[in-house]
PDB file of N, CA and C in Angstrom:
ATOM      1  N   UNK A   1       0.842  -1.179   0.000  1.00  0.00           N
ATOM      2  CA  UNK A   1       0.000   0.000   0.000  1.00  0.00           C
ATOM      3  C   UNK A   1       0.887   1.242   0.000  1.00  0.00           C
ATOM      4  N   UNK A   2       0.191   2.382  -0.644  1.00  0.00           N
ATOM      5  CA  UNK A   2       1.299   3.433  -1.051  1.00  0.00           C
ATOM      6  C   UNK A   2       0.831   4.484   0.295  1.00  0.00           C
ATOM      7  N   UNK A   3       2.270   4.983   0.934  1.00  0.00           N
ATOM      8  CA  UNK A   3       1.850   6.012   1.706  1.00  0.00           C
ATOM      9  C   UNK A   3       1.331   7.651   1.446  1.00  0.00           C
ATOM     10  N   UNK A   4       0.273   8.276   1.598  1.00  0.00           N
ATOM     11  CA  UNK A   4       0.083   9.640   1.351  1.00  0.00           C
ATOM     12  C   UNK A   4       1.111  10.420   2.241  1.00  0.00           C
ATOM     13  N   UNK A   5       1.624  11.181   1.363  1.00  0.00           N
ATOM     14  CA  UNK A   5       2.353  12.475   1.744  1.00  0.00           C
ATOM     15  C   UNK A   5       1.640  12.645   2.762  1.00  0.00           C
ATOM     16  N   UNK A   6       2.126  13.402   4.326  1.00  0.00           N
ATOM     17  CA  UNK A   6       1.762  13.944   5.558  1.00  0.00           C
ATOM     18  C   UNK A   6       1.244  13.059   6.108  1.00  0.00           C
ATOM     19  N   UNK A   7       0.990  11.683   5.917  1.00  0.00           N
ATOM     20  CA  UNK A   7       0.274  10.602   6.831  1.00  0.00           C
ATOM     21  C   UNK A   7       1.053  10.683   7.889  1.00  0.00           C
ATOM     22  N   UNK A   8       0.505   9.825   8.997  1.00  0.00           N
ATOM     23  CA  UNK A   8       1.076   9.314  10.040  1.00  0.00           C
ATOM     24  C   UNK A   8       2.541   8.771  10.309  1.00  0.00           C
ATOM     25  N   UNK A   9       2.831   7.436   9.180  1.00  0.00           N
ATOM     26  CA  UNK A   9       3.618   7.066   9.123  1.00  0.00           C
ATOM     27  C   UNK A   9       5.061   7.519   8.503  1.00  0.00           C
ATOM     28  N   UNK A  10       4.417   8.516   7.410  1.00  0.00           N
ATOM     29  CA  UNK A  10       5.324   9.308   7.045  1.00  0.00           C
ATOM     30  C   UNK A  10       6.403  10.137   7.614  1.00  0.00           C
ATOM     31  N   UNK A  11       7.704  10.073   7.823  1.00  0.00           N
ATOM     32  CA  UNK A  11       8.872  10.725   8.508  1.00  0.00           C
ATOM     33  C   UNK A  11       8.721  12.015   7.966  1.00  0.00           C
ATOM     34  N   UNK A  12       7.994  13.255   8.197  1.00  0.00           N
ATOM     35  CA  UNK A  12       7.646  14.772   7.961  1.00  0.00           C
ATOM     36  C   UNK A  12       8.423  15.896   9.003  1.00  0.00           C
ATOM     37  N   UNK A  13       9.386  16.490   9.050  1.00  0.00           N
ATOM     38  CA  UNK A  13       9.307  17.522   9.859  1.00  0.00           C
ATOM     39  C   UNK A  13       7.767  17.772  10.735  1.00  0.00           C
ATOM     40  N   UNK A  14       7.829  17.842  11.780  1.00  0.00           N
ATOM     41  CA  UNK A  14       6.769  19.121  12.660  1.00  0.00           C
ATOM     42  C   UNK A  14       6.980  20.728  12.024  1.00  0.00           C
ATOM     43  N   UNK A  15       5.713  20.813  11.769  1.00  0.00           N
ATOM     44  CA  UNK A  15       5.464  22.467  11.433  1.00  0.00           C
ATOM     45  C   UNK A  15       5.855  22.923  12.476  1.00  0.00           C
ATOM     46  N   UNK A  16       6.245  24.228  12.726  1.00  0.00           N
ATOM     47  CA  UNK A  16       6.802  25.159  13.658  1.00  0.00           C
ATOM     48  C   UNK A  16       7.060  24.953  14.478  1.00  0.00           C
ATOM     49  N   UNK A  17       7.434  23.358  14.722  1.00  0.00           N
ATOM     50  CA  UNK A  17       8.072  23.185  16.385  1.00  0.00           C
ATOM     51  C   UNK A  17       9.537  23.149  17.022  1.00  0.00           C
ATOM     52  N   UNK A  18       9.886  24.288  15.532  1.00  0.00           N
ATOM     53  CA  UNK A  18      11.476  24.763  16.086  1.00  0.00           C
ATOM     54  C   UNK A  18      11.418  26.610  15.779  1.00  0.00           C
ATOM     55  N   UNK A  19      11.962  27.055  16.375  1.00  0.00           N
ATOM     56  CA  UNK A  19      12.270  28.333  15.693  1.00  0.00           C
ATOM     57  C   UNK A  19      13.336  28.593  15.255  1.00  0.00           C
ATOM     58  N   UNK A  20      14.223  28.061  14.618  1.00  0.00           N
ATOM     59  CA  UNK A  20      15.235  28.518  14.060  1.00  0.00           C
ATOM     60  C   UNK A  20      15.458  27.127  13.246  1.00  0.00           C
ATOM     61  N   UNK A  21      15.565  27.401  11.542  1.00  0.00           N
ATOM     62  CA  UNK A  21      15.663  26.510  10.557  1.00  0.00           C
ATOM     63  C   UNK A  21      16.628  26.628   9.909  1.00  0.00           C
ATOM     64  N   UNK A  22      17.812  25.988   9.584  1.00  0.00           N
ATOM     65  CA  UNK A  22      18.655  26.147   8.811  1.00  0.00           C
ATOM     66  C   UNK A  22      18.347  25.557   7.462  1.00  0.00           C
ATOM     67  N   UNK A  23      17.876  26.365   6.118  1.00  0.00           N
ATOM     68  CA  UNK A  23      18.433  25.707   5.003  1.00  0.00           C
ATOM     69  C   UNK A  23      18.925  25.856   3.593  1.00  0.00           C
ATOM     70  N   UNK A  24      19.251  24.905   3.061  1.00  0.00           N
ATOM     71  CA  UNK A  24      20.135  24.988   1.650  1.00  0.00           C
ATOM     72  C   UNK A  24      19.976  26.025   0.902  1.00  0.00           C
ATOM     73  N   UNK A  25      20.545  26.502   0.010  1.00  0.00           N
ATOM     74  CA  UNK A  25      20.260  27.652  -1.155  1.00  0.00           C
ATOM     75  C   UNK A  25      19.494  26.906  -2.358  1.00  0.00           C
ATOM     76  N   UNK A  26      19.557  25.422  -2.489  1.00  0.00           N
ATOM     77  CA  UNK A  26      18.867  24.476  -3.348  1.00  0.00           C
ATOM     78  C   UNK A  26      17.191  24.386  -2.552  1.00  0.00           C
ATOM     79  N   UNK A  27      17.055  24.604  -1.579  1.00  0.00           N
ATOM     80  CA  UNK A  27      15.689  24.740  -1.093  1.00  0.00           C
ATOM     81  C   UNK A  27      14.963  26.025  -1.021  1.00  0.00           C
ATOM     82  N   UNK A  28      15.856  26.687  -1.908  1.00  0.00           N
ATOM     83  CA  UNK A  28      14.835  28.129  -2.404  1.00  0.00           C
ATOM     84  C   UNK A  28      13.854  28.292  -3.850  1.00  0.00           C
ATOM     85  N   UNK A  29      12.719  28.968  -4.041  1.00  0.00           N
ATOM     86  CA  UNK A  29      12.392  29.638  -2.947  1.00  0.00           C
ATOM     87  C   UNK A  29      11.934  28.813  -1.224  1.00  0.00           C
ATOM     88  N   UNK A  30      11.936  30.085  -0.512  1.00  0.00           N
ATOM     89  CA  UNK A  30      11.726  29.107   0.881  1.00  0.00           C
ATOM     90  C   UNK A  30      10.161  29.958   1.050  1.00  0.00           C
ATOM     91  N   UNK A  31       9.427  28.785   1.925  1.00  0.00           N
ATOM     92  CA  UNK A  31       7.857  29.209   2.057  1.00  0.00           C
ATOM     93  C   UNK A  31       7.930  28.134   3.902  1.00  0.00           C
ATOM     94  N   UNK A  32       7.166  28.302   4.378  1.00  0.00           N
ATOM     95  CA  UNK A  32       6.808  28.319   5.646  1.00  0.00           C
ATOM     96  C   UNK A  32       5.270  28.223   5.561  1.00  0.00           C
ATOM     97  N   UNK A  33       5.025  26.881   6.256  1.00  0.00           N
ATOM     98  CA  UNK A  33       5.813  25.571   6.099  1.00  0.00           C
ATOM     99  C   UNK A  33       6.519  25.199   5.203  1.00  0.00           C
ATOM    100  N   UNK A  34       7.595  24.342   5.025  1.00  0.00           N
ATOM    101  CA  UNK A  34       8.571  24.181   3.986  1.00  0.00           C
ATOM    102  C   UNK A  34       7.754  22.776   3.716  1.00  0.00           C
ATOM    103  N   UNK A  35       8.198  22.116   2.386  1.00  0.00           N
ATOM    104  CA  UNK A  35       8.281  21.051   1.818  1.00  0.00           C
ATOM    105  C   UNK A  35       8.835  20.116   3.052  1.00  0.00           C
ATOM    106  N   UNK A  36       7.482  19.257   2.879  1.00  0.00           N
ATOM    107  CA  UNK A  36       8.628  18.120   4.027  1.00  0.00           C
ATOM    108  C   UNK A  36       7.991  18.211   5.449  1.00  0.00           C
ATOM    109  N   UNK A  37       7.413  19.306   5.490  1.00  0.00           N
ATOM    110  CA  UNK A  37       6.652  19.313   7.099  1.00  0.00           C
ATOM    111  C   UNK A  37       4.751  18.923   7.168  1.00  0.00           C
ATOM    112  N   UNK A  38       4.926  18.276   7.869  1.00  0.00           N
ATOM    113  CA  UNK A  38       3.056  18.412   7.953  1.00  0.00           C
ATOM    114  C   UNK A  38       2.757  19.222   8.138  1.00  0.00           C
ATOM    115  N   UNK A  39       1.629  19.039   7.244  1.00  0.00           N
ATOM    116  CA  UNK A  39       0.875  20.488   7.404  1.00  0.00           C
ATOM    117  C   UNK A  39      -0.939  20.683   7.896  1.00  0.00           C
ATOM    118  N   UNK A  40      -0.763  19.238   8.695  1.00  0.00           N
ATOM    119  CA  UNK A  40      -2.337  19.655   9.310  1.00  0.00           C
ATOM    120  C   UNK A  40      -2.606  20.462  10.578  1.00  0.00           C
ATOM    121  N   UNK A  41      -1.286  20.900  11.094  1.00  0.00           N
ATOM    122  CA  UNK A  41      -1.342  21.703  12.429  1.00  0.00           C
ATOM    123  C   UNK A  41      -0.931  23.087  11.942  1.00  0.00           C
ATOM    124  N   UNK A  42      -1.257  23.133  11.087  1.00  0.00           N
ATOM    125  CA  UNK A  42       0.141  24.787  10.601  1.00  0.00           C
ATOM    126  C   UNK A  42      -0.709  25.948  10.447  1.00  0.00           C
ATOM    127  N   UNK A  43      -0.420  26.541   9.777  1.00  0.00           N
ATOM    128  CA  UNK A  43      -0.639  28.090   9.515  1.00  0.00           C
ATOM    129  C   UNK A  43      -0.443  27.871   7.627  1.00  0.00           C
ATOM    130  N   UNK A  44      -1.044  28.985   6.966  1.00  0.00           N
ATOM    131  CA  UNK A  44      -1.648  29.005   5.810  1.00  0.00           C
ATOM    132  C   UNK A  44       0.276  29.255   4.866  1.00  0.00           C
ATOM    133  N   UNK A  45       0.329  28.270   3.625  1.00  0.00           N
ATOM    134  CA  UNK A  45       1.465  28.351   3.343  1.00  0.00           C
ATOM    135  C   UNK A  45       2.030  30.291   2.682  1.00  0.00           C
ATOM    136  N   UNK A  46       3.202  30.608   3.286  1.00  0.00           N
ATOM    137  CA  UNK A  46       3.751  31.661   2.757  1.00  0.00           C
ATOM    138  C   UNK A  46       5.428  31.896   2.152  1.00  0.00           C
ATOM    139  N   UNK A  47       5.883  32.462   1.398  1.00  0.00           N
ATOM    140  CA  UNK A  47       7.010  33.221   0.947  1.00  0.00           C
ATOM    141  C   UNK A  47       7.582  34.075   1.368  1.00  0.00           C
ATOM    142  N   UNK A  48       8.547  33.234   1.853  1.00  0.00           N
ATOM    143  CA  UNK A  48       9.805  34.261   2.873  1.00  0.00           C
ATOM    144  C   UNK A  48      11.188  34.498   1.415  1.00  0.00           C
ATOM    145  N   UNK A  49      11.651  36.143   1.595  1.00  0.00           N
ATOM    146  CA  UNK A  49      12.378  36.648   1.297  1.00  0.00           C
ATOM    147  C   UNK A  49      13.599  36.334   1.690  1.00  0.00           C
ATOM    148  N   UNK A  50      14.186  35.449   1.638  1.00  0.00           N
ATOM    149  CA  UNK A  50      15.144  34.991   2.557  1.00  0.00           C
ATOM    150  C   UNK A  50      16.868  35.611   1.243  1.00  0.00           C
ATOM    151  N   UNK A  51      16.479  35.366   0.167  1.00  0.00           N
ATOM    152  CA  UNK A  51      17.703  35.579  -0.820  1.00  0.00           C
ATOM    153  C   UNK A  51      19.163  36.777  -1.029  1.00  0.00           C
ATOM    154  N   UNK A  52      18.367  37.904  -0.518  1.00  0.00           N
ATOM    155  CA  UNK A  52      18.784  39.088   0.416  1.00  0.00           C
ATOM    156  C   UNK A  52      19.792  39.189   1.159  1.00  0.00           C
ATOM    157  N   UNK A  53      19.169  38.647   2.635  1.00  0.00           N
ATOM    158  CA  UNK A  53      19.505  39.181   3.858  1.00  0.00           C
ATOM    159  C   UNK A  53      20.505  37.963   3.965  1.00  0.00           C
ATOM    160  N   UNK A  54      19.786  36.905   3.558  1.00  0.00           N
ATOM    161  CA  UNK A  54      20.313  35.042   4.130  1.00  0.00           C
ATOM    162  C   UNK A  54      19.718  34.893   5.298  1.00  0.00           C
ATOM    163  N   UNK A  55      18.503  35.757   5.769  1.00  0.00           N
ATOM    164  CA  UNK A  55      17.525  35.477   7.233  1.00  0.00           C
ATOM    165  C   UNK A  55      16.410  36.000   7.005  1.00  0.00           C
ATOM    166  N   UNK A  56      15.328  34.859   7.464  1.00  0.00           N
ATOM    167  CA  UNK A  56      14.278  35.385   7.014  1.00  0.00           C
ATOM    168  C   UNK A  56      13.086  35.255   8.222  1.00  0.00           C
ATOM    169  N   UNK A  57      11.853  35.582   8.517  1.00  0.00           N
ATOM    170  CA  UNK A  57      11.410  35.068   9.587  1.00  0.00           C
ATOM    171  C   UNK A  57       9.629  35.267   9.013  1.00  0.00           C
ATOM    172  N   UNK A  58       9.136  34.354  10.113  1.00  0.00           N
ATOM    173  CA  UNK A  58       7.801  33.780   9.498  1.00  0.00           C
ATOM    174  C   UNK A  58       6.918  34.592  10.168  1.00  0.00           C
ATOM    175  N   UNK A  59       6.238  35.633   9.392  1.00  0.00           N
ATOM    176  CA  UNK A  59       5.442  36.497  10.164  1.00  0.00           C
ATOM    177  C   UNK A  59       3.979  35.682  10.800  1.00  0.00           C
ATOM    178  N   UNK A  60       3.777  34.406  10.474  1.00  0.00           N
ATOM    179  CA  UNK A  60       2.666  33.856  11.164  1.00  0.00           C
ATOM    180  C   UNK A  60       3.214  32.797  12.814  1.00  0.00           C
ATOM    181  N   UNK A  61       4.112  31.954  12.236  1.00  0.00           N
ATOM    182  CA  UNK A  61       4.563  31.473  13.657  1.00  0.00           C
ATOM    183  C   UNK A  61       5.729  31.842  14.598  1.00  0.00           C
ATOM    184  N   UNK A  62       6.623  33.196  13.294  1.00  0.00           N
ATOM    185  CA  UNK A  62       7.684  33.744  14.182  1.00  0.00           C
ATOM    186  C   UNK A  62       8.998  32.419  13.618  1.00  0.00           C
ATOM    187  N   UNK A  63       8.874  31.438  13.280  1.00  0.00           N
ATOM    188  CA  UNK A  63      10.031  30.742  12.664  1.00  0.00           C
ATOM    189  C   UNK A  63      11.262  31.522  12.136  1.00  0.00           C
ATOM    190  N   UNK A  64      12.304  31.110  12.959  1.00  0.00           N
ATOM    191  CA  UNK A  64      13.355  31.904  12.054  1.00  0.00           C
ATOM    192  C   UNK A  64      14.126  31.183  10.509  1.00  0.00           C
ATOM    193  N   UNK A  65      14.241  31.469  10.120  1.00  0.00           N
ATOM    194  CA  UNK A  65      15.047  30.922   8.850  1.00  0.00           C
ATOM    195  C   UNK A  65      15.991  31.214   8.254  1.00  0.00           C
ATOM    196  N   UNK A  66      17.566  30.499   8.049  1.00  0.00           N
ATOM    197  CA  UNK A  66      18.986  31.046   7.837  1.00  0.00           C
ATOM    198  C   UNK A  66      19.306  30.306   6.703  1.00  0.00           C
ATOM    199  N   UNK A  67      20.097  30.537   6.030  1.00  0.00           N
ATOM    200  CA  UNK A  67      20.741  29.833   4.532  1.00  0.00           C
ATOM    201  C   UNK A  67      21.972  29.384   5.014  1.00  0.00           C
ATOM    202  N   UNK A  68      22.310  27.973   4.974  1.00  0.00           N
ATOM    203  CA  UNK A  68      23.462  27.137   5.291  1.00  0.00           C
ATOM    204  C   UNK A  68      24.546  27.901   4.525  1.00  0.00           C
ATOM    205  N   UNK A  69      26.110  28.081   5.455  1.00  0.00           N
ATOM    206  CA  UNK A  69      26.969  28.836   4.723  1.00  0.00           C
ATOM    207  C   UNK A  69      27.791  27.578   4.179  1.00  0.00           C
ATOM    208  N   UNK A  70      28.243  27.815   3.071  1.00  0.00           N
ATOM    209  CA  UNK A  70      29.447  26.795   3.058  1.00  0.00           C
ATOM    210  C   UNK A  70      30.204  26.923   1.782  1.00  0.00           C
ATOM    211  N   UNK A  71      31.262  28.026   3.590  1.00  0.00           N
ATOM    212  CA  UNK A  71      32.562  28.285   4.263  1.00  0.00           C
ATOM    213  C   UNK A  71      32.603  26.644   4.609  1.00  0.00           C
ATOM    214  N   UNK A  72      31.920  25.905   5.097  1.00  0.00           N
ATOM    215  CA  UNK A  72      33.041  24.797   5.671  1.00  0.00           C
ATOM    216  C   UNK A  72      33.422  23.931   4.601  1.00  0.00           C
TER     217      UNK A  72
END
C-alpha cells in the first residue's frame, strides 16, 4: 500500500516546532511551512524573502530561517 504524503507514518518535519531553521540555497524559494513538514497543524502556506539578507522570519509562527553557509 502506497503512503500519502503527511500521513502518520510518514517521517515529515513538525510544522513550527522549532524556531530557528537552517536551510540549503537548493531549497529556495523558501515558504513556511517548507516542503517536508506536515501540514495539518500549521498556519496558511507563505514566501519568505530569505535571498537578500540570508535570514528570514515567518510572520505567522515567528520561525526563524537562515541559509546554510558553506565556508566549511
Amino acid at each position: 500500500m502506497r503512503q500519502k504524503a503527511g500521513s502518520v507514518e510518514e517521517h515529515l518535519i513538525a510544522a513550527n516546532s522549532q524556531h530557528r531553521y537552517e536551510v540549503q540555497a537548493s531549497e529556495l524559494p523558501l515558504s513556511c511551512p517548507m516542503p517536508g513538514m506536515y501540514l495539518w497543524n500549521s498556519h496558511p502556506k507563505v514566501f519568505l524573502p530569505i535571498e537578500e539578507t540570508g535570514e528570514a522570519k515567518c510572520p505567522y509562527c515567528g520561525a526563524e530561517y537562515f541559509i546554510k553557509s558553506t565556508d566549511t
